[in-house]
Protein backbone atom coordinates (compact mmCIF):
# COMPACT_ATOMS: atom_id res chain seq x y z
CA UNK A 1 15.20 25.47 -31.31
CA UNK A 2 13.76 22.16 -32.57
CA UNK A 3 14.34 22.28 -36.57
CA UNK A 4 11.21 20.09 -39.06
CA UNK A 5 12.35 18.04 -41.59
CA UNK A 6 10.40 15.76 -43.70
CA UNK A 7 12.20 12.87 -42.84
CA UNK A 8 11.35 8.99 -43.78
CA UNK A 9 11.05 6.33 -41.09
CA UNK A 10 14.72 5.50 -41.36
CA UNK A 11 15.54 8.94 -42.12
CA UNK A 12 14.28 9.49 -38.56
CA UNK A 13 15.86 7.17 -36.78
CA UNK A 14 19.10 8.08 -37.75
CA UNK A 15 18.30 11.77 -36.98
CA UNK A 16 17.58 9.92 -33.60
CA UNK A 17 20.54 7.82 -33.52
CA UNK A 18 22.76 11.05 -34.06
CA UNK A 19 20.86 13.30 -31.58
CA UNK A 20 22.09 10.20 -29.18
CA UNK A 21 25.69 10.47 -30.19
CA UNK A 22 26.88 6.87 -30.28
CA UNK A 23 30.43 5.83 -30.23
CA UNK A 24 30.95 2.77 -32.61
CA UNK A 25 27.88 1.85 -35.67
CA UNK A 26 28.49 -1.37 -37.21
CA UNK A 27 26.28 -2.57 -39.77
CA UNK A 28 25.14 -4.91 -42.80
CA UNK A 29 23.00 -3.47 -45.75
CA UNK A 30 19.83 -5.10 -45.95
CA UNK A 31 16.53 -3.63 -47.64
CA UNK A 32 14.74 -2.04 -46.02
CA UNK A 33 17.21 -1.07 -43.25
CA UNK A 34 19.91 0.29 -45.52
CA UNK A 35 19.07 3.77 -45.57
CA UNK A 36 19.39 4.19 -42.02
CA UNK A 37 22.98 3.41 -41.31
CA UNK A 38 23.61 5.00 -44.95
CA UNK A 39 22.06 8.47 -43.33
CA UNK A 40 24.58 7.55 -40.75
CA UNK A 41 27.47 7.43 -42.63
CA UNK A 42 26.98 10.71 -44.43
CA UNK A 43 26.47 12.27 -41.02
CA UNK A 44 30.14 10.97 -40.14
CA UNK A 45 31.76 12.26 -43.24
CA UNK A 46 30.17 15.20 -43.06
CA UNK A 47 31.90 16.02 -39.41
CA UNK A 48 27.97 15.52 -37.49
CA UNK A 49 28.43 12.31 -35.62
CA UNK A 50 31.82 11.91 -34.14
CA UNK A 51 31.42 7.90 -34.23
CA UNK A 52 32.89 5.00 -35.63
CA UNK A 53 31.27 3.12 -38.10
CA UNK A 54 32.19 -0.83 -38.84
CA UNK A 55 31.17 -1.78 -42.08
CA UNK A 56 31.51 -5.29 -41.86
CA UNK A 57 30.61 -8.67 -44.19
CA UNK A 58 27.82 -10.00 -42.29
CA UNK A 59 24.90 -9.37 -39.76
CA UNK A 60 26.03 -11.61 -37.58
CA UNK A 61 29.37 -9.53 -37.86
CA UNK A 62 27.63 -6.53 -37.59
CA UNK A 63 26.12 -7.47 -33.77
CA UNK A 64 29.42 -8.97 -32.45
CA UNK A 65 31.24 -5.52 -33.20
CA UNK A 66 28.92 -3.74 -31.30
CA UNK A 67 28.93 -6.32 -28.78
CA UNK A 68 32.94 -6.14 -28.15
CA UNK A 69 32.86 -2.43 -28.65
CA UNK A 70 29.76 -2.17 -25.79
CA UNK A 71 31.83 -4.64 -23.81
CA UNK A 72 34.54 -1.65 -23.71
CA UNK A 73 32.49 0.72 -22.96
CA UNK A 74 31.11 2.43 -26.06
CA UNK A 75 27.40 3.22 -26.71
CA UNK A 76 26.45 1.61 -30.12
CA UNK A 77 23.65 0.83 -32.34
CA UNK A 78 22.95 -1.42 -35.28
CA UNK A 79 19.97 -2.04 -37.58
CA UNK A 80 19.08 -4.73 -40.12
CA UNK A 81 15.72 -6.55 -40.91
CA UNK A 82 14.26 -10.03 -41.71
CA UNK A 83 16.73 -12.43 -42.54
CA UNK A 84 19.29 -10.31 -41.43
CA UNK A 85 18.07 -10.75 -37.75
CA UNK A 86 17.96 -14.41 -38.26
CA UNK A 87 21.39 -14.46 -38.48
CA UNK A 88 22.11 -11.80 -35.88
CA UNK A 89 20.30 -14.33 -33.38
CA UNK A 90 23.32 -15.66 -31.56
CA UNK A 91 24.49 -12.71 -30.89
CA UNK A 92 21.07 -11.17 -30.22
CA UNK A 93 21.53 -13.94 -26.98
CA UNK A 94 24.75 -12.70 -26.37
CA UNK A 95 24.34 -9.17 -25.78
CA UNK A 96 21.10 -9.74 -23.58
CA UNK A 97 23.10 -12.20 -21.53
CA UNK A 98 26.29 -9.81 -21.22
CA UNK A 99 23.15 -7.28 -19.66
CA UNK A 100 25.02 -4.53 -22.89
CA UNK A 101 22.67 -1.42 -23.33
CA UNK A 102 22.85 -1.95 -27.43
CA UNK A 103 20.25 -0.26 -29.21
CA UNK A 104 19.01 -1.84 -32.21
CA UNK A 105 16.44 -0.45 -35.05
CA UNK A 106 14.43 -3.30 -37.03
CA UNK A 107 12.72 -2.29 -39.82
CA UNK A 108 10.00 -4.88 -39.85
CA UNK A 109 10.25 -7.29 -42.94
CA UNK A 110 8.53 -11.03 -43.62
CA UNK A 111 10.71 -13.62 -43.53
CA UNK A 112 11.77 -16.06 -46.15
CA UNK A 113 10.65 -18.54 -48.04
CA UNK A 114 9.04 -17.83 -49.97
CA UNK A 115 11.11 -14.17 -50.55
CA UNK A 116 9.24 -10.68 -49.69
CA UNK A 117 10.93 -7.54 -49.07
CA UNK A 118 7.04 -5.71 -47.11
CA UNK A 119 6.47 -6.02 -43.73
CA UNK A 120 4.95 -8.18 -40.87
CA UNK A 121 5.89 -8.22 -37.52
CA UNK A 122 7.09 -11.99 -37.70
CA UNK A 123 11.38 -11.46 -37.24
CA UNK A 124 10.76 -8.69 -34.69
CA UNK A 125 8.29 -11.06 -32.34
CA UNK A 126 10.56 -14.00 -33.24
CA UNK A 127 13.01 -12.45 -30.88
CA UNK A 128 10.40 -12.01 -27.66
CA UNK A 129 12.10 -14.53 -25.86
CA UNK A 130 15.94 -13.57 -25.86
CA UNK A 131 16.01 -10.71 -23.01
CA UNK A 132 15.46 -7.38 -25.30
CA UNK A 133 13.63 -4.97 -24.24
CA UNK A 134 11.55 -4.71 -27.67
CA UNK A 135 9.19 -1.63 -28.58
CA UNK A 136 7.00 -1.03 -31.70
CA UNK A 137 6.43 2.59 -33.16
CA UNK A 138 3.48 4.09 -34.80
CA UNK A 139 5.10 6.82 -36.88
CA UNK A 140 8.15 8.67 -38.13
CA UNK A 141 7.98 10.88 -35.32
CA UNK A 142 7.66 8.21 -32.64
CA UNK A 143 10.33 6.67 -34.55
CA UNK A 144 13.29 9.21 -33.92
CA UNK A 145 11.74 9.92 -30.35
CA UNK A 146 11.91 6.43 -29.48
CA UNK A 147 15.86 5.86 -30.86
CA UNK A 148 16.31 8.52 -28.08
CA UNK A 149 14.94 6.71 -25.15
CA UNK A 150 15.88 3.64 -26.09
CA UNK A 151 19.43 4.58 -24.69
CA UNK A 152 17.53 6.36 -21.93
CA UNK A 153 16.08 2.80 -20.70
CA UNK A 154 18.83 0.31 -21.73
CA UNK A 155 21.75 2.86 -20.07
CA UNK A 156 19.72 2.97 -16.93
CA UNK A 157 21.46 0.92 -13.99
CA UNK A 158 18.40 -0.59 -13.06
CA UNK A 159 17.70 -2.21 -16.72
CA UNK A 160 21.07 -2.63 -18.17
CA UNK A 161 19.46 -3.80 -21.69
CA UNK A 162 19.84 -4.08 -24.88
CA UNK A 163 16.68 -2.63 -26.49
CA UNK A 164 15.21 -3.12 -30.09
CA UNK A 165 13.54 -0.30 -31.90
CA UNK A 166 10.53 -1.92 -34.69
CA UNK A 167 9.33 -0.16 -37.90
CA UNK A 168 7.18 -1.40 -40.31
CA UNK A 169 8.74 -1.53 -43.27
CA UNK A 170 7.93 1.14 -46.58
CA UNK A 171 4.84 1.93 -44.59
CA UNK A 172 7.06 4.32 -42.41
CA UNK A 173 10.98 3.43 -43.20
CA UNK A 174 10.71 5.09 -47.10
CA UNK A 175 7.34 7.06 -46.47
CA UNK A 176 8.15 10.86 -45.87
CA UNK A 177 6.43 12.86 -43.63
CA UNK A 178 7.24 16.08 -41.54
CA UNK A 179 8.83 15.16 -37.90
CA UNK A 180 10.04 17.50 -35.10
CA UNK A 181 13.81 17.23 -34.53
CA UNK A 182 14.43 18.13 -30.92
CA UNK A 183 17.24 20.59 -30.33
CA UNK A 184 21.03 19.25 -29.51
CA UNK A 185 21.09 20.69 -25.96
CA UNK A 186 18.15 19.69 -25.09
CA UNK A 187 18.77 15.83 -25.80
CA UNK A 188 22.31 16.01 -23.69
CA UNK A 189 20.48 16.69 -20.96
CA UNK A 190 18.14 14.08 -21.52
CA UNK A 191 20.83 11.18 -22.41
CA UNK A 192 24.40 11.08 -20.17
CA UNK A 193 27.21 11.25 -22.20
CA UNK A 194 28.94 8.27 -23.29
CA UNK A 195 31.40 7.50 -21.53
CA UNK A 196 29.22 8.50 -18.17
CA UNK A 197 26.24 5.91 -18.81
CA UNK A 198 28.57 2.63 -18.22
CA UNK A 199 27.58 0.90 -14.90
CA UNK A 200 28.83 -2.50 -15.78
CA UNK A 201 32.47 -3.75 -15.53
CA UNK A 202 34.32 -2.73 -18.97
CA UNK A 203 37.10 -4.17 -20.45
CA UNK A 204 40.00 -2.49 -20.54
CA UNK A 205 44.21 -3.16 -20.71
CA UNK A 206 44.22 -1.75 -16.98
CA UNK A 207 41.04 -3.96 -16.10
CA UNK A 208 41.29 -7.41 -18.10
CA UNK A 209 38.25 -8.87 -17.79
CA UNK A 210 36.40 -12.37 -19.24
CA UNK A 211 32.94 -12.66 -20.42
CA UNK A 212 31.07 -15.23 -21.65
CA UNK A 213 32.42 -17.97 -19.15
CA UNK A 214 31.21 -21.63 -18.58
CA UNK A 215 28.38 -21.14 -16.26
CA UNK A 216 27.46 -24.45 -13.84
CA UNK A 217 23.96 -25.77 -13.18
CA UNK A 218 24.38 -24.09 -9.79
CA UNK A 219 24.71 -20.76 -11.14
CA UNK A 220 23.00 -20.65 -14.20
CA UNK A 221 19.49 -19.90 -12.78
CA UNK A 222 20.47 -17.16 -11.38
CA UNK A 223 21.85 -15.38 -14.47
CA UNK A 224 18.42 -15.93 -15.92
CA UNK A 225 16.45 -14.52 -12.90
CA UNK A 226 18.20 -11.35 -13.13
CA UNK A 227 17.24 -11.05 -16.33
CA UNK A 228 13.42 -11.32 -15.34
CA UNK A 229 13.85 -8.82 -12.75
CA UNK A 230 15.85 -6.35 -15.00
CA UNK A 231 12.83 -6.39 -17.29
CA UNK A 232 10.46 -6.31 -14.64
CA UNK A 233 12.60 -3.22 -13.06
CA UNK A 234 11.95 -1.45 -16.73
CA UNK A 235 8.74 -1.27 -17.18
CA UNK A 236 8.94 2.00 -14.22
CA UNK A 237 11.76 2.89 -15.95
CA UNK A 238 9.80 3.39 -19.94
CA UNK A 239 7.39 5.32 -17.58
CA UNK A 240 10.21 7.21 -16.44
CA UNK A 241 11.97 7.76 -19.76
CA UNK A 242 8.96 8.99 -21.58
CA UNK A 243 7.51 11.47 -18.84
CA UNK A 244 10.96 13.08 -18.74
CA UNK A 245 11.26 13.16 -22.40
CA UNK A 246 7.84 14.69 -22.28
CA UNK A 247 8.59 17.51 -19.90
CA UNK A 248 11.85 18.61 -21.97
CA UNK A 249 10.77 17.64 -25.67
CA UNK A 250 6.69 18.10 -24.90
CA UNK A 251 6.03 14.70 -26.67
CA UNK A 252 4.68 11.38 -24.54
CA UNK A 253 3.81 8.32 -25.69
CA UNK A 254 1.98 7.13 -22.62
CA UNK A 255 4.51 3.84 -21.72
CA UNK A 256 4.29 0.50 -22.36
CA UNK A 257 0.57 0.96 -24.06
CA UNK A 258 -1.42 3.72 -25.34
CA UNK A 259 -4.79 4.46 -25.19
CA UNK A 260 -7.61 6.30 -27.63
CA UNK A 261 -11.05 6.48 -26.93
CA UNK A 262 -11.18 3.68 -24.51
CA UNK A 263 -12.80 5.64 -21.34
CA UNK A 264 -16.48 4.90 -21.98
CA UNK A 265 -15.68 2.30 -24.68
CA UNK A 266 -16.79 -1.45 -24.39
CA UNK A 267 -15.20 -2.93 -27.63
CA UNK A 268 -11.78 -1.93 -28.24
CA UNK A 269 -9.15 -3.17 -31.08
CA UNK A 270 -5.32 -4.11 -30.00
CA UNK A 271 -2.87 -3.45 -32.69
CA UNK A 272 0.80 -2.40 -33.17
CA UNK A 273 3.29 -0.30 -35.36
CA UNK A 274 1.88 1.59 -38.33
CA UNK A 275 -1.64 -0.39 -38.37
CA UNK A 276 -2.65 1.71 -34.86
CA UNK A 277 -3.07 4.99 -37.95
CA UNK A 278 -5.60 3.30 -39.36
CA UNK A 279 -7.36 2.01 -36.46
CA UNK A 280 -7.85 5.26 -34.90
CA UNK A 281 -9.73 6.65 -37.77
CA UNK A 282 -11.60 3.51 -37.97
CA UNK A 283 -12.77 4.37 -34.40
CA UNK A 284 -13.53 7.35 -35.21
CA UNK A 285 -15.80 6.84 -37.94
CA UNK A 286 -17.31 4.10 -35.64
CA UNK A 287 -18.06 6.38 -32.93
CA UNK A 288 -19.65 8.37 -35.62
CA UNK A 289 -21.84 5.42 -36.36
CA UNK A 290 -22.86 5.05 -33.00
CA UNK A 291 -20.99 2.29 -32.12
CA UNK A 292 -18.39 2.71 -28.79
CA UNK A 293 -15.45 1.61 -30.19
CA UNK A 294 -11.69 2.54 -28.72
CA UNK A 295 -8.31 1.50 -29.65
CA UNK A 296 -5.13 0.18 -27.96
CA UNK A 297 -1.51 0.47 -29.34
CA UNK A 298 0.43 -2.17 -27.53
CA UNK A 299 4.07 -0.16 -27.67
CA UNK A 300 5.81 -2.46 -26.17
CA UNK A 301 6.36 -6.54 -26.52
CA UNK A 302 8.93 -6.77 -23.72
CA UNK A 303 8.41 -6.21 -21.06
CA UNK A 304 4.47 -7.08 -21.45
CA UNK A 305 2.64 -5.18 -20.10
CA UNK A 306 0.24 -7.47 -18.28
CA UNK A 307 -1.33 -5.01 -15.98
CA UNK A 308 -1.68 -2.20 -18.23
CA UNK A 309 -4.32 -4.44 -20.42
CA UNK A 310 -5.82 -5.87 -17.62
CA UNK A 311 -6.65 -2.33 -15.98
CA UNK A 312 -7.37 -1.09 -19.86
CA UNK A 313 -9.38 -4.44 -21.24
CA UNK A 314 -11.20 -6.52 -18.33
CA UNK A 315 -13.95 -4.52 -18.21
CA UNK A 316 -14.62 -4.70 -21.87
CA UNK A 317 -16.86 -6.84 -23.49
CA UNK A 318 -15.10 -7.28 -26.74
CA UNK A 319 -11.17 -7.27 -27.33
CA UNK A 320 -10.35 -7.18 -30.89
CA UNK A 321 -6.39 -7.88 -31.87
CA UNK A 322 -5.22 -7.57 -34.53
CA UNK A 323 -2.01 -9.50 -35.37
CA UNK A 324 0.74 -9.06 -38.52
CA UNK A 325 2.49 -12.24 -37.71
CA UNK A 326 1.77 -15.94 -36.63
CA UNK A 327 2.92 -18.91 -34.26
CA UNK A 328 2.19 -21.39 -36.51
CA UNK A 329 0.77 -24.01 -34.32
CA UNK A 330 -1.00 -21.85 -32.19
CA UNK A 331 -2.41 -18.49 -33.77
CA UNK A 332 -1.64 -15.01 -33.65
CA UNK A 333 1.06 -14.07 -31.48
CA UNK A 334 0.04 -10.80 -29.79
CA UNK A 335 -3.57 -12.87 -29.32
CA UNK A 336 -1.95 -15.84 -27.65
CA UNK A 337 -0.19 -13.09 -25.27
CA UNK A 338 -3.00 -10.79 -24.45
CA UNK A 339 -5.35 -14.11 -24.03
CA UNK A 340 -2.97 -15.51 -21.52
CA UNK A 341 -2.23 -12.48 -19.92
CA UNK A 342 -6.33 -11.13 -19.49
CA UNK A 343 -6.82 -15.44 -18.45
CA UNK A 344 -4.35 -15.30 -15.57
CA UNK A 345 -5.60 -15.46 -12.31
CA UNK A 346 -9.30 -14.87 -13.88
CA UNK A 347 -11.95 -17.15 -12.32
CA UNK A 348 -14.92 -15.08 -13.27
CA UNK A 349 -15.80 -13.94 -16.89
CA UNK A 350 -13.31 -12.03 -19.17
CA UNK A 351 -13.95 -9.91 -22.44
CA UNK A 352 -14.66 -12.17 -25.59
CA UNK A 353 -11.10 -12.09 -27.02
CA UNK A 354 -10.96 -12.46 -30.78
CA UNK A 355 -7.73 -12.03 -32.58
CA UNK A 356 -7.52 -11.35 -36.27
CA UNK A 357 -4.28 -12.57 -38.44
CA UNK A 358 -3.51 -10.43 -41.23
CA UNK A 359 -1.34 -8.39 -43.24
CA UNK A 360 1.25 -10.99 -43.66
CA UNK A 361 3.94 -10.04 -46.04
CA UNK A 362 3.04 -6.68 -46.95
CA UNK A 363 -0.73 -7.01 -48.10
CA UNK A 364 -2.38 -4.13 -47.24
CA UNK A 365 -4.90 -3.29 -44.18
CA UNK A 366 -6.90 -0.06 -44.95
CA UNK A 367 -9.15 1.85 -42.83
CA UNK A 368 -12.31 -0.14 -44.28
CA UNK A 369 -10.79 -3.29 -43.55
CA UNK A 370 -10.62 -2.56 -39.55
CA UNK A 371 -13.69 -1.52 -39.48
CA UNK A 372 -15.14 -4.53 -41.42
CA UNK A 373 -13.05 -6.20 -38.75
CA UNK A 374 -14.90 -4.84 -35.90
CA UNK A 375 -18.41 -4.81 -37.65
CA UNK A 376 -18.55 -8.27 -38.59
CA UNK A 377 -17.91 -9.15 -34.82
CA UNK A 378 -20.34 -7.12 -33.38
CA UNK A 379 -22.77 -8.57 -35.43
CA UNK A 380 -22.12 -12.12 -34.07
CA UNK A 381 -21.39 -10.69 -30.35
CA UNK A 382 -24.74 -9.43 -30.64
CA UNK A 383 -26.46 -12.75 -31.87
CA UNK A 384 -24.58 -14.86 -28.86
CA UNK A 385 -22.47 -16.87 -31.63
CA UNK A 386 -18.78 -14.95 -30.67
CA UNK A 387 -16.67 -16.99 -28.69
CA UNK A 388 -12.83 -17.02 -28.10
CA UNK A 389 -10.64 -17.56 -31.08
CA UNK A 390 -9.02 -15.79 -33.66
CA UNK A 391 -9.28 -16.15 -37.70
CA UNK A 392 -7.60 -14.52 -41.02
CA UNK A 393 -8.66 -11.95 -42.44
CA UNK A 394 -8.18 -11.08 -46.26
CA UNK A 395 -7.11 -14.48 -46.96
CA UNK A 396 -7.20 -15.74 -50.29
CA UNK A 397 -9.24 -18.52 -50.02
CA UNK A 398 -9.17 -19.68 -53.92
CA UNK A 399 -5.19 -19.59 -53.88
CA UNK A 400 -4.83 -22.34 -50.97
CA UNK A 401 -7.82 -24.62 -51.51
């Protein structure tokens, strides 16, 4: 029988890391990620999680542990945040390249200078380009279920992975609230055991291998296609993963997006992580004001799910997005991708796309603030003067000019 805890954010995941039964843990302490591998280790003293845990002097030490110990066949997991990350990235490369089905948490955090311990989204989308599979969770609840098919998808011989789990920081990693702790048995059969979820050539003293070798122009390309495909091959695999975790757990998260309220709704608001809360009782007081509003959690950042918003959002005729981080050159970053991606291939109008940047370091975003979000564009949608673009929102305007 499932057991209900009130459990933190990182509380959750490492009831989810546990439930998974990894081999080797190595980790850095790092607020706000410390709690979760410190869970961990009381789970190993206490005789719950036969596993190995590294404590080592650095994050970059942290991810090349788990990277030798995946490279012998172990399934492992690491956490850490912010700056933390930063200095994890080599070896972030490393295990993407070496196609090792890690499983990372990141507990959202801005990045310094200057220093700030709250979140934004910056250090997890920082790493959108290095081959991780990278997810974003709404809750503690998705939090613990997500740990769990995160090895689900990475293990899977068609993805072969590593895969990064995002929290927002405080807002769900040191906020309790009550989550569902699927049974044991149940989870075994969900996950292989490890040991049985290794299709990739291990290292061994009976099979001496080499990674990591010089790589000519010739044959470098191709290394990087199969990376493409691999993520392209996931995206039936999440589907996969979460239906079957449905039909044993009775929990779904819908895939690589999720939808509420967006059948009969023309203006609908993008968001992702913690945020999505909010915005659904923003729609719903909305709809209660007669406007048809509808909401879009964006679960995933890779792979993008391109279709998925163009099925959900072309037929809209206002896309609201709502960004906690920034490409600073260019704007928000999950506005530049949903732009580009709802653009491509489009020779006939698209939804007015309007991205919002906000949040940034920890400031807060309440329920009133989405829907002042969403009001003040209407307002200009309906007087013809909305175009493309995106803005900030809760700026302080007398502290920068």
């Amino acid at each position: 029988m499932p057991q209900y805890k009130i459990l933190t954010g990182n509380y959750a995941v490492a009831y989810g890391v546990k439930l998974s039964k990894p081999q080797v843990i190595a980790a850095y302490p790092i607020t706000p990620q410390t709690t979760i591998v410190e869970k961990l280790s009381e789970f190993i003293e206490k005789g719950e999680l036969k596993a190995k845990m590294l404590r080592v002097e650095s994050e970059h030490s942290a991810i090349a542990a788990v990277i030798g110990a995946a490279l012998a066949g172990a399934r492992t997991f690491t956490a850490t945040s912010s700056q933390g990350l930063l200095y994890m990235h080599e070896g972030v490369w490393m295990a993407s390249g070496a196609r090792l089905p890690i499983v990372m948490a990141i507990v959202t955090r801005a990045i310094f200078p200057p220093w700030n311990i709250w979140t934004d989204h910056g250090d997890l989308l920082d790493q959108r380009d290095t081959g991780w599979i990278i997810c974003m969770v709404e809750d503690n609840q998705e939090a613990l279920d997500m740990i769990i098919q995160a090895y689900k998808i990475a293990e899977d011989e068609r993805v072969l992975l590593p895969v990064m789990v995002g929290l927002d920081s405080f807002i769900l990693s040191h906020t309790a609230t009550p989550v569902e702790v699927p049974d044991e048995d149940i989870i075994d059969s969900y996950l292989p055991a490890p040991g049985e979820n290794i299709h990739y050539p291990k290292i061994s003293f009976e099979n001496p291998l080499t990674y990591f070798n010089l790589v000519f122009p010739d044959n470098y390309m191709e290394f990087r296609y199969q990376i493409q495909e691999a993520m392209n091959r996931a995206k039936r695999v999440v589907m996969e993963a979460d239906m079957k975790y449905y039909k044993l757990v009775g929990r779904r998260y819908g895939g690589l997006i999720e939808t509420y309220r967006c059948t009969d709704a023309n203006i609908v608001v993008v968001s992702m992580g913690a945020l999505t809360g909010d915005v659904k009782e923003a729609v719903d007081r909305l709809r209660d004001e007669g406007y048809n509003v509808g909401a879009l959690k964006l679960r995933f950042i890779r792979p993008f799910p391109e279709e998925e918003l163009k099925k959900e959002l072309l037929h809209k005729k206002l896309v609201i997005v709502i960004d906690r981080a920034i490409s600073f050159g260019k704007g928000g970053i999950l506005y530049t991708e949903i732009s580009s991606a709802l653009y491509e291939g489009r020779f006939r109008e698209i939804p007015v796309i309007r991205g919002y940047v906000t949040g940034l370091g920890g400031r807060d975003i309440t329920v009133d603030d989405v829907i002042t979000m969403v009001e003040r564009l209407i307002t200009r949608l309906e007087s013809g003067t909305l175009t493309h673009g995106w803005e900030w929102f809760k700026l302080r305007k007398e502290v920068v000019e």
